[in-house]
N, C-alpha and C. Protein backbone atom coordinates (compact mmCIF):
# COMPACT_ATOMS: atom_id res chain seq x y z
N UNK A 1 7.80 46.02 -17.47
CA UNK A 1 7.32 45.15 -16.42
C UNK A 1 8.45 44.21 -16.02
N UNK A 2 8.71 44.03 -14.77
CA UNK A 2 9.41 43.41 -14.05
C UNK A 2 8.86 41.96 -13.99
N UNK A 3 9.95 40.72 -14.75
CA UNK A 3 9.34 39.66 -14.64
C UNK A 3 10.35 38.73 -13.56
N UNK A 4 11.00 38.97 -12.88
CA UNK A 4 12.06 38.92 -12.16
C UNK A 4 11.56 38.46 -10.82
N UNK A 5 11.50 37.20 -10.39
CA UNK A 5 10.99 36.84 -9.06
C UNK A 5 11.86 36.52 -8.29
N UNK A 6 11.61 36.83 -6.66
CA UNK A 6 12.55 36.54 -5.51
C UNK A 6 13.06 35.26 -5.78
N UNK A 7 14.56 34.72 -4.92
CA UNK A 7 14.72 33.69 -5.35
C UNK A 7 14.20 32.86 -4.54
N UNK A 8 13.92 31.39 -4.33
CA UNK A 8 13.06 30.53 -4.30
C UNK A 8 13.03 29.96 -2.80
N UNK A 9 11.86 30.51 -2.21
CA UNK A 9 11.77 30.21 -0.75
C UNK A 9 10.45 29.12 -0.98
N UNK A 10 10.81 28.44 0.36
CA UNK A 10 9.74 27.25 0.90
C UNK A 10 8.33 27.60 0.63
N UNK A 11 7.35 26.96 0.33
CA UNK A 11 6.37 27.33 0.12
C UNK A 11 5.85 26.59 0.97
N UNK A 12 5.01 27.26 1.85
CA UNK A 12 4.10 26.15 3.15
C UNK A 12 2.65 25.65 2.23
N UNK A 13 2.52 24.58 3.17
CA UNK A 13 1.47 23.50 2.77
C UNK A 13 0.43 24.46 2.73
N UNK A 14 0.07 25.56 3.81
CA UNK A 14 -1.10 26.78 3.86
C UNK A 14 -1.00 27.77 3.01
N UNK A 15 -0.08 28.24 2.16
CA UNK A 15 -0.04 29.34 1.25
C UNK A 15 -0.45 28.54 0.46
N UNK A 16 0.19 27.32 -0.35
CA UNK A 16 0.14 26.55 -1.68
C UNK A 16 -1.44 26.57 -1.59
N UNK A 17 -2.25 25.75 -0.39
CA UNK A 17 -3.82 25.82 -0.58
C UNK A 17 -4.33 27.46 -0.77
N UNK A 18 -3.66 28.00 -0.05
CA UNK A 18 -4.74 29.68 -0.17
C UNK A 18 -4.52 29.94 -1.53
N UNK A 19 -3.17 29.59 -2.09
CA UNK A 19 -3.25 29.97 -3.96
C UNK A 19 -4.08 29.36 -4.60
N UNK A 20 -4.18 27.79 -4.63
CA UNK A 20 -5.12 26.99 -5.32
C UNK A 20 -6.44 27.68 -4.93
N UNK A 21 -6.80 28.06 -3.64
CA UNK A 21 -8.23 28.60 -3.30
C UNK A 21 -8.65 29.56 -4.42
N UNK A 22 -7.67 30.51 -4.07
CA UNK A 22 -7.76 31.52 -4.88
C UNK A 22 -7.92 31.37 -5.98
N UNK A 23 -7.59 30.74 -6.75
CA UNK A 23 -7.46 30.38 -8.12
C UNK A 23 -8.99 29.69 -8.70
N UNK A 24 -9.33 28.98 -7.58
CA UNK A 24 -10.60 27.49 -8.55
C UNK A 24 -11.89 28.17 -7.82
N UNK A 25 -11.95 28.85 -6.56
CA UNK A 25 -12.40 29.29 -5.77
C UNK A 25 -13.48 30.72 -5.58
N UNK A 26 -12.27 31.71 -6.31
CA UNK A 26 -12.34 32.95 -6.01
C UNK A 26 -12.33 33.72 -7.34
N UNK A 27 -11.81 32.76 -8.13
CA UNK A 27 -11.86 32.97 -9.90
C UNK A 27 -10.65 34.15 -10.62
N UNK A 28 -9.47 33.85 -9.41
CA UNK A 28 -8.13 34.64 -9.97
C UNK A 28 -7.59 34.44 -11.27
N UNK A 29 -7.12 34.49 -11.81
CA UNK A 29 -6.42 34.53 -12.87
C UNK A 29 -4.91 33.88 -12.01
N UNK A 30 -3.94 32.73 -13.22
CA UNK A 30 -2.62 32.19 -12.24
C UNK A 30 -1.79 33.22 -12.32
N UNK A 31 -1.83 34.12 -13.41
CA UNK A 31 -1.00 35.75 -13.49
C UNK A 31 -1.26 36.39 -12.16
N UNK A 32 -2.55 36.68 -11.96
CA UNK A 32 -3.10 37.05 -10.68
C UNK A 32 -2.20 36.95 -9.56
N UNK A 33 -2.61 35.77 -8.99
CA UNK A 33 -2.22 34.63 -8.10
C UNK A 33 -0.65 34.67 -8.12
N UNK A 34 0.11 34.58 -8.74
CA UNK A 34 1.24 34.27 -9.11
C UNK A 34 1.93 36.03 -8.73
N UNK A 35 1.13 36.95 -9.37
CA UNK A 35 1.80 38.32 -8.77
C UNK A 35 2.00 38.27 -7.42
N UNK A 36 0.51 38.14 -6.77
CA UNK A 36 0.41 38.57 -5.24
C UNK A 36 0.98 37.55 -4.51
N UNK A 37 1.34 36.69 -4.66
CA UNK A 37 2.06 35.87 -3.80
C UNK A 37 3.59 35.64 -4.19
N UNK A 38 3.88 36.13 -5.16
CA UNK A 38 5.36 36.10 -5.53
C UNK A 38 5.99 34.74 -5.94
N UNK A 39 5.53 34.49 -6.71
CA UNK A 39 5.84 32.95 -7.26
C UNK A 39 5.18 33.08 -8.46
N UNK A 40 6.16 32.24 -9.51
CA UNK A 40 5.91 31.69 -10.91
C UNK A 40 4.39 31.64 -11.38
N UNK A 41 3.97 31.83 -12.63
CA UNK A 41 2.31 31.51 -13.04
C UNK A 41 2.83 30.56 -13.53
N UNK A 42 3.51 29.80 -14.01
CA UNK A 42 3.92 28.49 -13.99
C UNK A 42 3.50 27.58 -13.16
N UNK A 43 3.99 27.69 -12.51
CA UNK A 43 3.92 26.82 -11.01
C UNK A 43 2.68 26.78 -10.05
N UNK A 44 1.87 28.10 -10.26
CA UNK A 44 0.61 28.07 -10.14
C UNK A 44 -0.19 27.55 -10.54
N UNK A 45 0.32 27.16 -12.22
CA UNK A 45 -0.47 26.42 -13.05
C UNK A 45 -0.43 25.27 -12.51
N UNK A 46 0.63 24.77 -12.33
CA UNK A 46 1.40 23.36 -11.53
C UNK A 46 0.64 22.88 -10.55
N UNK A 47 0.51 23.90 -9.68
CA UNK A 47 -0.31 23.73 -8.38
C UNK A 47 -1.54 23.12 -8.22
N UNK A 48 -2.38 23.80 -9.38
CA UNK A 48 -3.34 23.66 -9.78
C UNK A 48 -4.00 23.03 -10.45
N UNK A 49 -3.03 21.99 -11.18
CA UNK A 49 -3.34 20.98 -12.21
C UNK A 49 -3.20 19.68 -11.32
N UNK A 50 -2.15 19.59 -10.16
CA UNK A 50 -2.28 18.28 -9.10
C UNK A 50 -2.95 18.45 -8.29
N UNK A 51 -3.79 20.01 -8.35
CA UNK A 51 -4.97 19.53 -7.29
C UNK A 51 -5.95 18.93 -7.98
N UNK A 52 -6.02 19.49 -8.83
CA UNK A 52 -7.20 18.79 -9.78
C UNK A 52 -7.23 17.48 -10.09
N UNK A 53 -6.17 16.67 -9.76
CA UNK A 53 -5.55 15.24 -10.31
C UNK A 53 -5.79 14.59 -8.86
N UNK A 54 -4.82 14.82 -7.75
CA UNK A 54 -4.95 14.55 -7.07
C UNK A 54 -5.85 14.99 -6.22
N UNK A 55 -6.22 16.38 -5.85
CA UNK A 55 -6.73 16.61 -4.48
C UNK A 55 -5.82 17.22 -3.38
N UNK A 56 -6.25 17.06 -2.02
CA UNK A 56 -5.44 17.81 -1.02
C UNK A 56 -4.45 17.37 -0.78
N UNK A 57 -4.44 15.58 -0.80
CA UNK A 57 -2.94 15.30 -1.06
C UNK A 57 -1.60 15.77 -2.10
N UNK A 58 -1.91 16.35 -2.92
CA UNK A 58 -1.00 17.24 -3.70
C UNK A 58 -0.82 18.56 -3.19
N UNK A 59 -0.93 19.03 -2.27
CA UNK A 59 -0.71 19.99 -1.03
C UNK A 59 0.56 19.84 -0.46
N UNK A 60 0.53 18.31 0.08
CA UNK A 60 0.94 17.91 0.91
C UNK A 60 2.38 17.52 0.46
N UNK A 61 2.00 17.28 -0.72
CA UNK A 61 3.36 16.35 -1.17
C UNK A 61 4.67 17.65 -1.35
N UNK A 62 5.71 17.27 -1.37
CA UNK A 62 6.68 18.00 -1.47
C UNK A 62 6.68 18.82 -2.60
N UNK A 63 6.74 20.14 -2.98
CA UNK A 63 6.77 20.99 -4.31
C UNK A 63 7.86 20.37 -5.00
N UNK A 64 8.63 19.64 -5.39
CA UNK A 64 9.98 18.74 -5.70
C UNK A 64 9.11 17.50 -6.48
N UNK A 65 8.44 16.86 -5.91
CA UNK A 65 7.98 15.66 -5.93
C UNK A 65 6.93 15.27 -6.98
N UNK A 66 6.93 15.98 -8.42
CA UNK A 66 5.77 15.62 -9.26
C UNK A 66 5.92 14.77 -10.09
N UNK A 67 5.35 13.74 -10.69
CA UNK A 67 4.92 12.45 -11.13
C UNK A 67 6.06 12.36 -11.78
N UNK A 68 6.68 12.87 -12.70
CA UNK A 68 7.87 12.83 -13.71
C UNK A 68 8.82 12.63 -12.62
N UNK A 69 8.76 13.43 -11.65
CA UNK A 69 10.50 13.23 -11.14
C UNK A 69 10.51 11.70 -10.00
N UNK A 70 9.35 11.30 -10.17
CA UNK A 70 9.14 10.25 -9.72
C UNK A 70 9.61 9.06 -10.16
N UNK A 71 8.76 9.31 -11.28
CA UNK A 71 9.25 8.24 -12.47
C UNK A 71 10.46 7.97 -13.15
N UNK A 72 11.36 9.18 -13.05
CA UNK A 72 12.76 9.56 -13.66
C UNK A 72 13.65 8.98 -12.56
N UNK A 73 13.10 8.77 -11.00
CA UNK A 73 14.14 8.63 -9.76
C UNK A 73 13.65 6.93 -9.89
N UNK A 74 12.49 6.63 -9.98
CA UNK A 74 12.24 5.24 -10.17
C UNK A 74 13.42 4.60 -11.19
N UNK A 75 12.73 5.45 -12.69
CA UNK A 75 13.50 4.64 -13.69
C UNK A 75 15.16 4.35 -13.23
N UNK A 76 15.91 5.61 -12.77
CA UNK A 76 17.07 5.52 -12.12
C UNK A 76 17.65 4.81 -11.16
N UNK A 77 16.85 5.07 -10.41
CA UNK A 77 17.15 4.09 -9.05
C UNK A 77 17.68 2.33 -9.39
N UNK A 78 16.47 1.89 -10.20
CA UNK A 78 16.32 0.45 -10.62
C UNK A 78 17.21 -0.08 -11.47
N UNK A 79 17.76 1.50 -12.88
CA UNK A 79 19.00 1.08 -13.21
C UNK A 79 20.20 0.82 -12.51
N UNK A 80 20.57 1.51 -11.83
CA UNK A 80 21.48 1.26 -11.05
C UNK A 80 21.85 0.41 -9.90
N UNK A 81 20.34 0.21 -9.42
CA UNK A 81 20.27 -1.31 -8.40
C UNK A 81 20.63 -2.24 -8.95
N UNK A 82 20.37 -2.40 -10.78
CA UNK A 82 20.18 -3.52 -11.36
C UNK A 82 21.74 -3.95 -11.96
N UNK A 83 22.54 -3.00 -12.00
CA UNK A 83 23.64 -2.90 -12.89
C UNK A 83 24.65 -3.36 -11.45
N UNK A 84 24.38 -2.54 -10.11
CA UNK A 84 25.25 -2.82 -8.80
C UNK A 84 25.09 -4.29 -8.79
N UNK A 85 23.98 -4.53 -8.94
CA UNK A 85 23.37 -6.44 -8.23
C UNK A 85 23.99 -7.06 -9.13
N UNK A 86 24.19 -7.20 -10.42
CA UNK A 86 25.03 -7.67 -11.62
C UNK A 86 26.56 -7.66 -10.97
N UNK A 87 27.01 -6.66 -10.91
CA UNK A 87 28.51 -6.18 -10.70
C UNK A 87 28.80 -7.35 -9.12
N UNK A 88 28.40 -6.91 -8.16
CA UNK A 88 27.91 -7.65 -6.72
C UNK A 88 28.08 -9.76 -6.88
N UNK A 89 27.28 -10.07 -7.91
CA UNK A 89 27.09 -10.89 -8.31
C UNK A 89 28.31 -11.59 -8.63
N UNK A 90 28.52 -11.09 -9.88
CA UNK A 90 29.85 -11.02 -10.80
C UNK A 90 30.60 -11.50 -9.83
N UNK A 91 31.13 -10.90 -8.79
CA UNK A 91 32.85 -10.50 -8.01
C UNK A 91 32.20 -11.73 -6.89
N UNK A 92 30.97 -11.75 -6.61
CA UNK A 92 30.99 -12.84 -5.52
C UNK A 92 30.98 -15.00 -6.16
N UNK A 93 31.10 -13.90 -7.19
CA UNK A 93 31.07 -15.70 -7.96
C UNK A 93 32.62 -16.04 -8.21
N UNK A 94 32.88 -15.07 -8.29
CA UNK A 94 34.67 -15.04 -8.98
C UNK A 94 35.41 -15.45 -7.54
N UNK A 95 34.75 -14.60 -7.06
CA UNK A 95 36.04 -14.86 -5.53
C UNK A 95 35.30 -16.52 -4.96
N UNK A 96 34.09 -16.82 -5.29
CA UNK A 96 33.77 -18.21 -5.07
C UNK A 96 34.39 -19.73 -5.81
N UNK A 97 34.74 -18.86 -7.22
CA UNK A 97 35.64 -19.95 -8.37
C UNK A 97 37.30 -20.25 -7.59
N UNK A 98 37.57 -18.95 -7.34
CA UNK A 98 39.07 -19.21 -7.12
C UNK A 98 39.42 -19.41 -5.59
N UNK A 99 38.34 -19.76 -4.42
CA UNK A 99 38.56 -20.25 -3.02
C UNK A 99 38.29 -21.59 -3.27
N UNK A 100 38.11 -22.18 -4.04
CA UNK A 100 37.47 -23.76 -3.79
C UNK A 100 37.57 -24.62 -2.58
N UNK A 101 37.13 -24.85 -1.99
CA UNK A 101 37.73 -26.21 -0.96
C UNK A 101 38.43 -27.07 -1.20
N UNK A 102 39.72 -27.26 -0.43
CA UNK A 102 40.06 -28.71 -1.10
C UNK A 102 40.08 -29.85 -0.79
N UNK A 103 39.99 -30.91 -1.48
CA UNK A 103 39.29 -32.08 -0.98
C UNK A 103 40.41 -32.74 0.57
N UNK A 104 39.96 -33.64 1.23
CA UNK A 104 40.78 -33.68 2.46
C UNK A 104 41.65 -35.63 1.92
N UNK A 105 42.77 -35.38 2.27
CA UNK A 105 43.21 -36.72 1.87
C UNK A 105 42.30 -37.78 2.79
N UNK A 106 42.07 -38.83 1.97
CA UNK A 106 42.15 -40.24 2.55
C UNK A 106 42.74 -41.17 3.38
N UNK A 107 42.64 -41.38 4.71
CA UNK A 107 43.37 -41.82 5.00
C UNK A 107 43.59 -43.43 4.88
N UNK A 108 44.50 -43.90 4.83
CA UNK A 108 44.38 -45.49 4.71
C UNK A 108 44.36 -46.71 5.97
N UNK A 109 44.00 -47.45 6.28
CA UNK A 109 44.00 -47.97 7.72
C UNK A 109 44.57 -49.35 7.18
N UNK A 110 45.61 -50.02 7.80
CA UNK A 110 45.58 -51.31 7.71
C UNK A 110 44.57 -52.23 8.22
N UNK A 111 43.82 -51.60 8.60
CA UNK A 111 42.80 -52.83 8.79
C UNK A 111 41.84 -53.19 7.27
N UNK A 112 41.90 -51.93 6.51
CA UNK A 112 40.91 -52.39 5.09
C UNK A 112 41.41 -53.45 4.07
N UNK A 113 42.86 -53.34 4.33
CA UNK A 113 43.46 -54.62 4.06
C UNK A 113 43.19 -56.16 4.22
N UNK A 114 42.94 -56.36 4.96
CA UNK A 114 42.67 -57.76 6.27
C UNK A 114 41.36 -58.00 5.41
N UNK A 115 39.91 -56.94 5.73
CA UNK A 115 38.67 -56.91 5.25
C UNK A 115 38.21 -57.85 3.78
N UNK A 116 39.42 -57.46 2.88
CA UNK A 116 38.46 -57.98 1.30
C UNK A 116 38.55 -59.42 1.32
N UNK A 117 37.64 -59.45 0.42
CA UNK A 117 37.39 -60.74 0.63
C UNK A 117 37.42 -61.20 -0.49
């Protein structure tokens, strides 16, 4: 048996539902399902476990896009925002230490002279 699947084309929002149909629906098997449509029983399983979680919005969502890689691009993202904003920080304080303003001389008037009393 040939376990060897095409390599990996787009899956439309209307096939992904006709598999799930098939599957909760029609009472396929994801082996089933997964033959006749040419895609992973893996991923069928996949399919089928965020509909169940989510619903039709897990249709919708990008085949890329499941809770883990969410959470993994979150966790990521925030490290690295957090470490740039540090670094950012850092260099704008430094270049703020070593521009200082400098103070403007005093000038003196002979008239403050005359004044004390």
């Amino acid at each position: 048996m040939n376990n060897a699947y095409p390599p990996h084309r787009s899956i439309t929002v209307a096939r992904r539902a006709l598999i799930v149909q098939r599957v909760l629906v029609d009472g396929w098997t994801s082996a089933k399902a997964a033959a006749v449509f040419g895609v992973s029983e893996r991923q069928v399983d996949v399919w089928v476990a965020d509909f169940r979680r989510s619903g039709m919005t897990s249709l919708r969502r990008a085949p890329g896009k499941t809770l883990a890689a969410q959470i993994l691009h979150l966790t990521i993202l925030r490290l690295v925002h957090g470490i740039a904003s540090r670094i950012a920080g850092a260099l704008r304080r430094r270049r703020l230490r070593t521009r200082l303003p400098q103070p403007l001389p005093m000038r003196r008037f002979n008239d403050d002279r005359r004044n004390r009393d």
